[in-house]
N, C-alpha and C. Protein backbone atom coordinates (compact mmCIF):
# COMPACT_ATOMS: atom_id res chain seq x y z
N UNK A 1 -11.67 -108.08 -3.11
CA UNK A 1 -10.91 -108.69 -2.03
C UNK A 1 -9.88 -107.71 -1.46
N UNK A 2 -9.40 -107.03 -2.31
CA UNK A 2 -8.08 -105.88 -2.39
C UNK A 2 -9.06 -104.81 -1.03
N UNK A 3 -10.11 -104.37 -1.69
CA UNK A 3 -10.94 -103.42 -0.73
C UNK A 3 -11.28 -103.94 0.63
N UNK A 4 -11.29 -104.85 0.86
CA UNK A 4 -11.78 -105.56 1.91
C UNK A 4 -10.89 -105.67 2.92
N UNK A 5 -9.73 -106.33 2.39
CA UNK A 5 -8.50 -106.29 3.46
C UNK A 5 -7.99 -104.76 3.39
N UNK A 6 -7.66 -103.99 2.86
CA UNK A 6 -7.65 -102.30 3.26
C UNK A 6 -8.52 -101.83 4.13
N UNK A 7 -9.91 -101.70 3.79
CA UNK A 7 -10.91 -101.48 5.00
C UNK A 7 -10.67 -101.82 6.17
N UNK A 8 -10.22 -103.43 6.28
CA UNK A 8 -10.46 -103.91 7.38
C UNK A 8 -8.89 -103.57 8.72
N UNK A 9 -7.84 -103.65 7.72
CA UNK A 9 -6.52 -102.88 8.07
C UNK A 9 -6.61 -101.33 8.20
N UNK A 10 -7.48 -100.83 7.97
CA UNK A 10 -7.86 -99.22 7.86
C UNK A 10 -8.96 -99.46 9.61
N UNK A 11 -9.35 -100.17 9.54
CA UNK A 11 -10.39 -100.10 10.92
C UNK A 11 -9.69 -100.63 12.06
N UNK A 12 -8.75 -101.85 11.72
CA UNK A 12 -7.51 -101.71 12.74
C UNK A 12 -7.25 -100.93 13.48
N UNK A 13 -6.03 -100.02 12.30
CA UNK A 13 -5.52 -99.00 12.53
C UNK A 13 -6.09 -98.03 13.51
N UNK A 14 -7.40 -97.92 13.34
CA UNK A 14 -8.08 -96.29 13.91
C UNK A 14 -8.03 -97.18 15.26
N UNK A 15 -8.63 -98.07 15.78
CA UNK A 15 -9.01 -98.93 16.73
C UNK A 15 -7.49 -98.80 17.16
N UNK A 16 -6.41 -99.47 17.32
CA UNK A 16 -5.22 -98.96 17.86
C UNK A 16 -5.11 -97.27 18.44
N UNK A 17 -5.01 -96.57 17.31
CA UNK A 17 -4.90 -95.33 17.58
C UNK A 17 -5.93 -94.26 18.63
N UNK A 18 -7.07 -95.04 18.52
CA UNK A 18 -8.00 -94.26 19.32
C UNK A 18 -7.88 -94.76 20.41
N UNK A 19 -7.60 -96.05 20.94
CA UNK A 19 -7.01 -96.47 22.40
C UNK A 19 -5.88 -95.69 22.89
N UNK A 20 -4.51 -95.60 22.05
CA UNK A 20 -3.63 -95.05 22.34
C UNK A 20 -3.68 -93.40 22.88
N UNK A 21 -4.81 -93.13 22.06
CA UNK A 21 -5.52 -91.86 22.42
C UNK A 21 -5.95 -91.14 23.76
N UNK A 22 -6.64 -92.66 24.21
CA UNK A 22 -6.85 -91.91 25.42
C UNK A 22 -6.69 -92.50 26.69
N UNK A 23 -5.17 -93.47 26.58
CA UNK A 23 -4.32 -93.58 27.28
C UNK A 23 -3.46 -93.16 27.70
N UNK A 24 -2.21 -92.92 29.52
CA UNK A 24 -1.04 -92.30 29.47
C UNK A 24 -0.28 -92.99 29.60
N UNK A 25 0.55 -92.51 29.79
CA UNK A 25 2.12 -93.37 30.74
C UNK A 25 1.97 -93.75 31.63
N UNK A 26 2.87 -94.28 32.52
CA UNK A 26 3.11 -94.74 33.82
C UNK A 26 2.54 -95.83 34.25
N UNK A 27 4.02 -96.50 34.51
CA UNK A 27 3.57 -98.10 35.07
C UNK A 27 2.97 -98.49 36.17
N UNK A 28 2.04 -98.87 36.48
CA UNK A 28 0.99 -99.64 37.41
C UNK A 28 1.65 -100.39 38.67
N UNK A 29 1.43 -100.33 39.77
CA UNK A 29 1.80 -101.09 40.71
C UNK A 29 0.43 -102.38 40.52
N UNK A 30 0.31 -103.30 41.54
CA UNK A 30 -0.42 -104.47 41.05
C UNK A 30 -1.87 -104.15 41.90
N UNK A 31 -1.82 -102.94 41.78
CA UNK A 31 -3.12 -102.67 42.40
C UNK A 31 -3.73 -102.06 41.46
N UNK A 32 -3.05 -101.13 40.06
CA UNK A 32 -3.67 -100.76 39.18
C UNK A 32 -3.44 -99.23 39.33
N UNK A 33 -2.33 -98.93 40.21
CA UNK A 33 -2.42 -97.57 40.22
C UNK A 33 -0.87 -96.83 40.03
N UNK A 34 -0.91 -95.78 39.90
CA UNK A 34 0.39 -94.47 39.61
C UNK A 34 0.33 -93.62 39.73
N UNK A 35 1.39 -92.84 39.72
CA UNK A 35 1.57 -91.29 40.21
C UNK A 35 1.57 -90.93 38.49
N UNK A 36 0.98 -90.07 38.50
CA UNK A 36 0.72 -89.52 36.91
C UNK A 36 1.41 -87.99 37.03
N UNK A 37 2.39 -87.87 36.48
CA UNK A 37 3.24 -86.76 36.80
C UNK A 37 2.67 -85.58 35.84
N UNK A 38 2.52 -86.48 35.34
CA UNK A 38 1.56 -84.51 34.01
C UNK A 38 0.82 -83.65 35.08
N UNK A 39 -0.27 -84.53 35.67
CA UNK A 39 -1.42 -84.47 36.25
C UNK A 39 -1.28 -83.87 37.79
N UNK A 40 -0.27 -84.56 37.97
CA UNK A 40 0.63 -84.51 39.50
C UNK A 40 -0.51 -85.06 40.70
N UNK A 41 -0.59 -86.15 39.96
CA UNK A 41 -1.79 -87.06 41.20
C UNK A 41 -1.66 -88.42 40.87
N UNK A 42 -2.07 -88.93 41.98
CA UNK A 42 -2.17 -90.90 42.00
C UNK A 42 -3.47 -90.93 42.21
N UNK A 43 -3.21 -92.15 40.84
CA UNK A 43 -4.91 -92.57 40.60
C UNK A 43 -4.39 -93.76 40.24
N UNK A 44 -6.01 -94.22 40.07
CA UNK A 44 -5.87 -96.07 40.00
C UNK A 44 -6.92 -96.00 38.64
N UNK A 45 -6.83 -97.19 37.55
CA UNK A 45 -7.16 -97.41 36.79
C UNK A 45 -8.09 -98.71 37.14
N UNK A 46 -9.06 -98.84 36.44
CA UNK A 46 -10.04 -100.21 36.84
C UNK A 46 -10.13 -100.90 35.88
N UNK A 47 -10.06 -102.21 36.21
CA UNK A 47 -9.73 -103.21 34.68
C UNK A 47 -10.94 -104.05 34.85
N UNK A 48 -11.55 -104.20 33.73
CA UNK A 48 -12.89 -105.28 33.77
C UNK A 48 -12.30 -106.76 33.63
N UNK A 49 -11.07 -106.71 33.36
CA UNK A 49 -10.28 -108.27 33.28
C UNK A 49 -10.26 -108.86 34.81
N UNK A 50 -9.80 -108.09 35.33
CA UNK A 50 -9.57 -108.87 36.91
C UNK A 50 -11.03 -107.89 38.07
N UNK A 51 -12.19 -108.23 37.98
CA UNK A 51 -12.69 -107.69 38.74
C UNK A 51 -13.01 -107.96 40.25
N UNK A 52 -12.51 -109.40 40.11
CA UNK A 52 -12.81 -110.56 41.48
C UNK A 52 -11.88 -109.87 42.63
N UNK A 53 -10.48 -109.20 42.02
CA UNK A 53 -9.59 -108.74 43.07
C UNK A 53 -10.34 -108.01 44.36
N UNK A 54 -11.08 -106.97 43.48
CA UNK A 54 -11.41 -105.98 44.53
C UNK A 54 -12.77 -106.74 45.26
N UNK A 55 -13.78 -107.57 44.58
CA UNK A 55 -14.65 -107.76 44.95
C UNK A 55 -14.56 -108.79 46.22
N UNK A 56 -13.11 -109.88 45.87
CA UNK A 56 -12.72 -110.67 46.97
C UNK A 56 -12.28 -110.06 48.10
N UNK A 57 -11.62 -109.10 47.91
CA UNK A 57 -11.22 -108.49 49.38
C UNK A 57 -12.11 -107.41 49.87
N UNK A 58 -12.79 -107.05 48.93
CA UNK A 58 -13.36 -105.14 49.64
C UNK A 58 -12.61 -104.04 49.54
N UNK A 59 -11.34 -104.28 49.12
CA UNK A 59 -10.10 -103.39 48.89
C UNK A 59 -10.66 -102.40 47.95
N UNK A 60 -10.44 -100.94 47.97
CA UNK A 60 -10.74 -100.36 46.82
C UNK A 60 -9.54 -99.15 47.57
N UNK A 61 -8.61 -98.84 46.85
CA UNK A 61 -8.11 -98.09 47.25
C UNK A 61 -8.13 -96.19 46.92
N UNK A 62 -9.34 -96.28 46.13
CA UNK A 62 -9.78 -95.05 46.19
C UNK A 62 -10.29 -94.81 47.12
N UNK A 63 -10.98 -95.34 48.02
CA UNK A 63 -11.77 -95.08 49.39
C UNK A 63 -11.18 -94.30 50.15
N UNK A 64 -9.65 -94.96 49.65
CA UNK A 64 -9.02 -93.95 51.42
C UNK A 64 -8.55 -92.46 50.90
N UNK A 65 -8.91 -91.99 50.25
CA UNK A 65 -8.92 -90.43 49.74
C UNK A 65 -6.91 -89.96 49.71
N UNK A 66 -5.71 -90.85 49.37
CA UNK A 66 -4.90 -90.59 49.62
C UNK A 66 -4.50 -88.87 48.42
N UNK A 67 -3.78 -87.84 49.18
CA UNK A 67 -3.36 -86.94 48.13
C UNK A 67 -2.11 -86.75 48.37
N UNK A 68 -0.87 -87.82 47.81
CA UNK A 68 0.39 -87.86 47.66
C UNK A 68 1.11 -86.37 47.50
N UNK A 69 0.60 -85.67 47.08
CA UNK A 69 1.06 -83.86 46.88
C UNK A 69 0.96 -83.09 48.02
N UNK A 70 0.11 -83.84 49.04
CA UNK A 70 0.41 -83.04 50.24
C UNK A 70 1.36 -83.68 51.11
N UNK A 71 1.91 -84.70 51.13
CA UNK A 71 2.37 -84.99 51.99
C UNK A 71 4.00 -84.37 52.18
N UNK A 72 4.54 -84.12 53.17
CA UNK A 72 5.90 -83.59 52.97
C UNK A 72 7.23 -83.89 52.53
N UNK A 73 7.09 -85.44 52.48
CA UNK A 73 7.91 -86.44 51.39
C UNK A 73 7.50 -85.94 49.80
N UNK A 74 7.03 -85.10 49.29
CA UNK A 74 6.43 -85.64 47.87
C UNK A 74 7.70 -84.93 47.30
N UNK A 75 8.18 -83.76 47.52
CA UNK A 75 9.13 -83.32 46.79
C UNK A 75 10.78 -83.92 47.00
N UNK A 76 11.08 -84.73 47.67
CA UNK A 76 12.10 -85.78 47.72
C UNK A 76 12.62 -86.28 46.90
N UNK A 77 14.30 -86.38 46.78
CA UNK A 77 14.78 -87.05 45.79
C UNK A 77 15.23 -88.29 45.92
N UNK A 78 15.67 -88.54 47.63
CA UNK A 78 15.94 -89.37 48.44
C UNK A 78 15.16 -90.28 48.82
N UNK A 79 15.63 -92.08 48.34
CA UNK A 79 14.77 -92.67 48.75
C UNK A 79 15.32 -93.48 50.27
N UNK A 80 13.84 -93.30 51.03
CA UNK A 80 14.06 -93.16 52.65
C UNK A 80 14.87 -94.62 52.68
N UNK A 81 14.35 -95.74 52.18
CA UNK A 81 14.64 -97.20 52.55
C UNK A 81 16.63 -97.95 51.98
N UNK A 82 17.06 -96.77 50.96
CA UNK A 82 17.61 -97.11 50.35
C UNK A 82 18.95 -95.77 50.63
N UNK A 83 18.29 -95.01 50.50
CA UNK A 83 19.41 -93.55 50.89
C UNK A 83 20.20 -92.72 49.36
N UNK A 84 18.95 -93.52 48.30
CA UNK A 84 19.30 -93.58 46.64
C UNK A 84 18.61 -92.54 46.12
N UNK A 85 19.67 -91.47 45.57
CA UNK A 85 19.05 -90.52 45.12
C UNK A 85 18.65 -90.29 43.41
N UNK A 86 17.47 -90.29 43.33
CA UNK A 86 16.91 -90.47 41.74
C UNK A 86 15.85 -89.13 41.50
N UNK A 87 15.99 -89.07 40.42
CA UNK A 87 15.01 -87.97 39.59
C UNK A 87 13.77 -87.96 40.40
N UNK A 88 13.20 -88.89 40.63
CA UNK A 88 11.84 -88.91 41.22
C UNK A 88 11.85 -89.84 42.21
N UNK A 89 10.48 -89.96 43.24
CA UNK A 89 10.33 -90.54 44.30
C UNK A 89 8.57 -90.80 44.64
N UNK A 90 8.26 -91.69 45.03
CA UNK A 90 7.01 -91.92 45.41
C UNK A 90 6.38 -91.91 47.00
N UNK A 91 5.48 -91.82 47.40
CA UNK A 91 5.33 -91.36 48.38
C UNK A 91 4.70 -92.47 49.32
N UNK A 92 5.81 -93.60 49.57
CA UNK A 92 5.15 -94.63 50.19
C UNK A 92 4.69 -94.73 51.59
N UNK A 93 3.25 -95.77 52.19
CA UNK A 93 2.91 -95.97 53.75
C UNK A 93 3.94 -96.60 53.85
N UNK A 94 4.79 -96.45 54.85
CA UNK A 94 4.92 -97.63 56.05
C UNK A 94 4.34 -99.00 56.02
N UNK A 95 2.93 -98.37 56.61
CA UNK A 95 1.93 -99.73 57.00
C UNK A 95 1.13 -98.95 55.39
N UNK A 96 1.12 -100.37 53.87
CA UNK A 96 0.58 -100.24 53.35
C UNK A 96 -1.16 -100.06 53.48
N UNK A 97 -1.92 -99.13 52.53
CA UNK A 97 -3.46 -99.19 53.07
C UNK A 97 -3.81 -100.49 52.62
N UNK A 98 -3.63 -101.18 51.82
CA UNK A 98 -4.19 -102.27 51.57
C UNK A 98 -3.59 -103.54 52.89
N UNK A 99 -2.21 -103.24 53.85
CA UNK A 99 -2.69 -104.18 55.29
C UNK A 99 -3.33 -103.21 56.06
N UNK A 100 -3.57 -102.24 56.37
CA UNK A 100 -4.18 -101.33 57.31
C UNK A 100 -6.00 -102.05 56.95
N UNK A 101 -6.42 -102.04 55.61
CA UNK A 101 -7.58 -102.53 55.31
C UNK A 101 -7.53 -104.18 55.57
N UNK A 102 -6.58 -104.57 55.94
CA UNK A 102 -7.01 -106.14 56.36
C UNK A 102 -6.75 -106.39 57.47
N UNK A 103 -6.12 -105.47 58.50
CA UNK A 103 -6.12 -105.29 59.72
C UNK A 103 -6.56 -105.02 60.55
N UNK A 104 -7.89 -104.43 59.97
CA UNK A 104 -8.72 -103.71 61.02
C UNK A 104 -9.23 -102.53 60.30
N UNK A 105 -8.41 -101.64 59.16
CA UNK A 105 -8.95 -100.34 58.46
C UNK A 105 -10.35 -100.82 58.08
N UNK A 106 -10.55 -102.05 57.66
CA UNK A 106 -11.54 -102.12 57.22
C UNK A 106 -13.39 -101.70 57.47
N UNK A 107 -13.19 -101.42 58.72
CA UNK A 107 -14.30 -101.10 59.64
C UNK A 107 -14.24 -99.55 59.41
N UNK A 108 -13.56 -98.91 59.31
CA UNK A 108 -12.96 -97.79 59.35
C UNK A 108 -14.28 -96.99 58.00
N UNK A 109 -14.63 -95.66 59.02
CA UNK A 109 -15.36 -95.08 58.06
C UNK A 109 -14.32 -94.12 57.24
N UNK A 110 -14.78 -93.16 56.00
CA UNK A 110 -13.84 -92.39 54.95
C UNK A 110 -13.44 -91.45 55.76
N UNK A 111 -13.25 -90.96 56.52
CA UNK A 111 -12.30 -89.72 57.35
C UNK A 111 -11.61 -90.36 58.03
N UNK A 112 -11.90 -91.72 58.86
CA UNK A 112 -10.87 -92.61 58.94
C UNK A 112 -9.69 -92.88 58.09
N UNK A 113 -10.23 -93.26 57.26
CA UNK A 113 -9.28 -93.87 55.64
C UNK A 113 -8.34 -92.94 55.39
N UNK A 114 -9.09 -91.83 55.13
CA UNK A 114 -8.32 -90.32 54.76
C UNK A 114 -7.35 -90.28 56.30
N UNK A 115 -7.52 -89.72 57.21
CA UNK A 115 -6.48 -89.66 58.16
C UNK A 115 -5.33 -90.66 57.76
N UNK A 116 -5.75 -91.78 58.06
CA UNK A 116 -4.66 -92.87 58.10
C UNK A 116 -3.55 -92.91 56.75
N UNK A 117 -4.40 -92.23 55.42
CA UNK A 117 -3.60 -92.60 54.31
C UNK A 117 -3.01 -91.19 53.79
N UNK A 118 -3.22 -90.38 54.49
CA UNK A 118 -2.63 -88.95 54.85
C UNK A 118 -1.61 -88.28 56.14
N UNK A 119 -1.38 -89.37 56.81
CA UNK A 119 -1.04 -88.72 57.93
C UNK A 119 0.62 -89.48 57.60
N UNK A 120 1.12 -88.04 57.66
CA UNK A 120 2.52 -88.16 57.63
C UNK A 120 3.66 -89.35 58.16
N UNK A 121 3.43 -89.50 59.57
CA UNK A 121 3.91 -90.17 60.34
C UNK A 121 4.03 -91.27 59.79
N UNK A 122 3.16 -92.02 58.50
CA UNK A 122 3.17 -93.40 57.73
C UNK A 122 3.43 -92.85 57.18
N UNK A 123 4.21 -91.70 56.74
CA UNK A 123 4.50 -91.89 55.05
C UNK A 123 6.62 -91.61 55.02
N UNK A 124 6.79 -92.17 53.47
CA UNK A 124 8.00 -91.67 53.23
C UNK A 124 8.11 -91.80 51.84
N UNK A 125 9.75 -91.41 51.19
CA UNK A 125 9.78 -91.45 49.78
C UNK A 125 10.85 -92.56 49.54
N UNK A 126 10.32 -92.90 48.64
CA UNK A 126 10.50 -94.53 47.92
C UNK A 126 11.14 -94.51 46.64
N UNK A 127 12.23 -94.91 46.44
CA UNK A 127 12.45 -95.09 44.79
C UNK A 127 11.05 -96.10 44.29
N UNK A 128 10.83 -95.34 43.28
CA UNK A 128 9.76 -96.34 42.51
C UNK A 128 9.57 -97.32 42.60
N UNK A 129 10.84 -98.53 42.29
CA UNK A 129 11.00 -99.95 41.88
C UNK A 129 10.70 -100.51 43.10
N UNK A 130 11.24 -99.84 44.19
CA UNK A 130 11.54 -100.31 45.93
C UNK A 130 10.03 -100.20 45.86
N UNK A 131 9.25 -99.14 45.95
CA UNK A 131 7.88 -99.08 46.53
C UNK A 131 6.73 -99.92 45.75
N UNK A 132 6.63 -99.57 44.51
CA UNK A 132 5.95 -100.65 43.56
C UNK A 132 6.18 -101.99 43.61
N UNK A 133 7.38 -102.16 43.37
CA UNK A 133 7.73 -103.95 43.24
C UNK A 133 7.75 -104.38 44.10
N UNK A 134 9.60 -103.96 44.91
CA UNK A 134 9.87 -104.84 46.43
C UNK A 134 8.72 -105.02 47.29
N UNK A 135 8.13 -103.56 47.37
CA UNK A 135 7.20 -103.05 49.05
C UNK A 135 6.05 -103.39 48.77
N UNK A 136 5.26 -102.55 47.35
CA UNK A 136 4.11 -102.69 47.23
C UNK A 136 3.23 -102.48 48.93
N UNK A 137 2.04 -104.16 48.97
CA UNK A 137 1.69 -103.95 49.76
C UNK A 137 2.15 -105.05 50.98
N UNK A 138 2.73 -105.34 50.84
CA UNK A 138 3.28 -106.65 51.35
C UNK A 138 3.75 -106.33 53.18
N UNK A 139 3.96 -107.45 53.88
CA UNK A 139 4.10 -107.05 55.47
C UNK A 139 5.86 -107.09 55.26
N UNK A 140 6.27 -106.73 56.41
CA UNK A 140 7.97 -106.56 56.40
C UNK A 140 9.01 -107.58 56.47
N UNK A 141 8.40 -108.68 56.61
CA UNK A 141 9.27 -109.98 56.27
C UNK A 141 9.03 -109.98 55.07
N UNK A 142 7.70 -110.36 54.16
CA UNK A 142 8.13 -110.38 52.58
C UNK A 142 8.90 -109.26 51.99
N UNK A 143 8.88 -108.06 52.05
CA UNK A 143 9.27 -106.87 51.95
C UNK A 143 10.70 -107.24 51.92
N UNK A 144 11.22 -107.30 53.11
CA UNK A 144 12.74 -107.32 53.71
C UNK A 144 13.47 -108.39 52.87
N UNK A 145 12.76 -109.68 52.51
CA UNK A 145 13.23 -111.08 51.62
C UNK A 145 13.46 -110.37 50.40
N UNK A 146 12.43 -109.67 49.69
CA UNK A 146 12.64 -109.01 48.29
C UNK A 146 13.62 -108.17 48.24
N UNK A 147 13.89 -107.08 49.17
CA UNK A 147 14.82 -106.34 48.89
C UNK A 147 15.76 -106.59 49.06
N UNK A 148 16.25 -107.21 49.91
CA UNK A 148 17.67 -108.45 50.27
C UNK A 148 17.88 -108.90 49.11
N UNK A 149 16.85 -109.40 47.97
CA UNK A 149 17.19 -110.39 47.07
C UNK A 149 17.30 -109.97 45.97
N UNK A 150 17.32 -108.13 45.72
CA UNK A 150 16.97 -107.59 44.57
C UNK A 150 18.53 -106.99 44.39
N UNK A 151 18.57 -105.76 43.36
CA UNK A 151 20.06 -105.39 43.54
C UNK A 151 19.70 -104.09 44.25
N UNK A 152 18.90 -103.62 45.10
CA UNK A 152 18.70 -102.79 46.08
C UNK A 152 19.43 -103.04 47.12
N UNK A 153 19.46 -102.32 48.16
CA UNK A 153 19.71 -102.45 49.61
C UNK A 153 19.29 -101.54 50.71
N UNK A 154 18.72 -101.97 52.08
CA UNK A 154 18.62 -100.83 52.83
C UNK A 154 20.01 -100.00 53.18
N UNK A 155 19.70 -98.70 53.39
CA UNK A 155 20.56 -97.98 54.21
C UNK A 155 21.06 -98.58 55.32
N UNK A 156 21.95 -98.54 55.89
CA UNK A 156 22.72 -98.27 56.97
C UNK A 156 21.57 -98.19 58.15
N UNK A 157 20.70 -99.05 58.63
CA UNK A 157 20.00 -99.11 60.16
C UNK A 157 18.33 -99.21 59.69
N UNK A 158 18.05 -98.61 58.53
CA UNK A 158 17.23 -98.22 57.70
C UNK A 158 16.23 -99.66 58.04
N UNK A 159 16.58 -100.95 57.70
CA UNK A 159 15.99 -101.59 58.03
C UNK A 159 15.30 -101.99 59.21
N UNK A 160 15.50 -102.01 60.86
CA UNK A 160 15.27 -101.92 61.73
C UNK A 160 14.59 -100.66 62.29
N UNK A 161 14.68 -99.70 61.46
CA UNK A 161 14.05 -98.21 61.88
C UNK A 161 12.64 -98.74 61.08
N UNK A 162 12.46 -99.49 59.89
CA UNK A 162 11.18 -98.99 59.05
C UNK A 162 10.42 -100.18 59.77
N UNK A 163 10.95 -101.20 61.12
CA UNK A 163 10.31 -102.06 61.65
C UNK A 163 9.58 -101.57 62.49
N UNK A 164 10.14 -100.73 63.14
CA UNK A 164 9.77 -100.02 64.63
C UNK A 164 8.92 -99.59 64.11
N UNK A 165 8.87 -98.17 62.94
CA UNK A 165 8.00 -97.29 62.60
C UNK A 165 6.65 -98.03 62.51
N UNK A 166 6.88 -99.20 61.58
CA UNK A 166 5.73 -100.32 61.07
C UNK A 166 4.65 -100.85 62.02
N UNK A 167 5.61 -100.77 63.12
CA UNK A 167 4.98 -101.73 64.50
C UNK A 167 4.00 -99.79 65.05
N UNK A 168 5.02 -99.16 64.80
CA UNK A 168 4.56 -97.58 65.78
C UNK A 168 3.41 -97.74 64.88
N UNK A 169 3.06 -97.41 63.83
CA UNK A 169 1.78 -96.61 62.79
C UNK A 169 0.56 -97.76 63.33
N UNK A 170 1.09 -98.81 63.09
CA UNK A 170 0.04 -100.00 63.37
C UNK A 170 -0.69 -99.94 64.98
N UNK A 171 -0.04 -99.35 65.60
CA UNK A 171 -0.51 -99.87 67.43
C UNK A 171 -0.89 -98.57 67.01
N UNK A 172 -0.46 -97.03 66.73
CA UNK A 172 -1.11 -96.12 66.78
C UNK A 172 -2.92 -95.73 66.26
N UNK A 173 -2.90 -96.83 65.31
CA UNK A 173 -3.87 -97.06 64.63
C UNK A 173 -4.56 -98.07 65.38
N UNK A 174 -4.34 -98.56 66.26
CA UNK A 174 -4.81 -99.92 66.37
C UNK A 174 -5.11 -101.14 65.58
N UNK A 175 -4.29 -101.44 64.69
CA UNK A 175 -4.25 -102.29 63.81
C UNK A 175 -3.54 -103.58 64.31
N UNK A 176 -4.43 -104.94 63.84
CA UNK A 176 -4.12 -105.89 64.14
C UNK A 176 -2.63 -105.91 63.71
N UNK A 177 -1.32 -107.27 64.00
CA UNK A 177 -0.37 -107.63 63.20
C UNK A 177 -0.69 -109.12 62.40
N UNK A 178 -1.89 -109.22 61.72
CA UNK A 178 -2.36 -110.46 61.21
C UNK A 178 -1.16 -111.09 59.78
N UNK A 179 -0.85 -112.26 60.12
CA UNK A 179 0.07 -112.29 58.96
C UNK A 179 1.82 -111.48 59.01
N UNK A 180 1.45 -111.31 60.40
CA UNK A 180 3.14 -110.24 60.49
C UNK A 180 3.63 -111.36 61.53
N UNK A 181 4.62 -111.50 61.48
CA UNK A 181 6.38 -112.25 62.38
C UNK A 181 6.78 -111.39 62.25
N UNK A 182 6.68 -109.95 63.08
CA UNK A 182 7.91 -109.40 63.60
C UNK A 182 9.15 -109.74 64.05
N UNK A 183 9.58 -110.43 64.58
CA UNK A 183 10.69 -110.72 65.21
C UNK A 183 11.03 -111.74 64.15
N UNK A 184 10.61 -112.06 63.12
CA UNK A 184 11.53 -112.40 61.96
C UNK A 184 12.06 -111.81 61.30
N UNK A 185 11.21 -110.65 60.84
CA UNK A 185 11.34 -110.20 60.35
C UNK A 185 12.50 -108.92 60.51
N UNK A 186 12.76 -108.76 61.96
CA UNK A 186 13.62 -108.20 62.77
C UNK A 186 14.87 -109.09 62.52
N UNK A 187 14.53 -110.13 62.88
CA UNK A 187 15.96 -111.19 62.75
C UNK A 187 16.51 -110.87 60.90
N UNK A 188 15.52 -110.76 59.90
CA UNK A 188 16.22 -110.60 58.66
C UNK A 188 16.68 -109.65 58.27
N UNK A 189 16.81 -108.71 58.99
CA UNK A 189 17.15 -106.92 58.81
C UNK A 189 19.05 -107.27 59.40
N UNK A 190 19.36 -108.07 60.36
CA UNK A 190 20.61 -108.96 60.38
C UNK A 190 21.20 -109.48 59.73
């Protein structure tokens, strides 16, 4: 009996350890993905637990070929929304790809994708918590409610500038505003 429960606490063990193995760090936004700083790239992880996510929407956000290291925000300490300067910074859209893909990206062939999730003009640097949690992928009224309600804050005008921009990337793109109240969302930046 003695051998049995050892074995079986011995096969545990390895089973822990060999997961831990060939796992890293870094916390997940709710799409499944991170900036992996060893590596110095954002990648997304795929979970067989929730597979309906991607399959319900079509969303896959590897599609849009994003490479956060080129963009000219990546070396930033300054986060754009907040004016908070931290060790690190993430390299957030504007117009997230996951609304750009429910707006209309969706039609959009992969050099499409790639332009849109590369092109500067949508991008900026984000404290982590702001871009993962508050922003994620969310439109700028939920966005604006969270960060109002968090112990964050926009900068000084910051809020009304990342509206305009939001509205600019989107018409530049031709992207629907499905699910957007601008002008509420304008009114909550007040």
């Amino acid at each position: 009996m003695i051998k049995i429960r050892a074995g079986l606490l011995l096969a545990i063990s390895l089973l822990i350890v060999s997961t831990n193995t060939w796992s890293h760090g870094g916390r997940l936004n709710s799409e499944g993905c991170h900036n992996d700083k060893a590596a110095s790239e954002y990648h997304c992880h795929t979970s067989i637990s929730n597979p309906k996510e991607s399959k319900s929407t079509g969303y896959n956000r590897d599609n849009w070929s994003f490479n956060s290291s080129a963009s000219p925000v990546s070396n930033s300490v300054l986060g754009w929304y907040t004016d908070i300067n931290g060790s690190a910074t993430d390299v957030d859209h504007i117009v997230a790809l996951k609304d750009a893909f429910t707006s209309g990206g969706s039609d959009w062939n992969s050099s499409q994708k790639r332009a849109f999730a590369n092109d500067p003009f949508n991008h900026v640097a984000a404290v982590p918590y702001v871009n993962r949690t508050l922003k994620n992928a969310y439109v700028p009224l939920k966005f604006i409610t969270k960060l109002n309600s968090s112990r964050y804050a926009f900068a000084n005008g910051k809020c009304a500038e990342y509206i305009n921009l939001y509205v600019q990337v989107k018409q530049k793109y031709g992207l629907k505003f499905t699910q957007n109240n601008i002008e509420l969302a304008k009114t909550a930046c007040r």
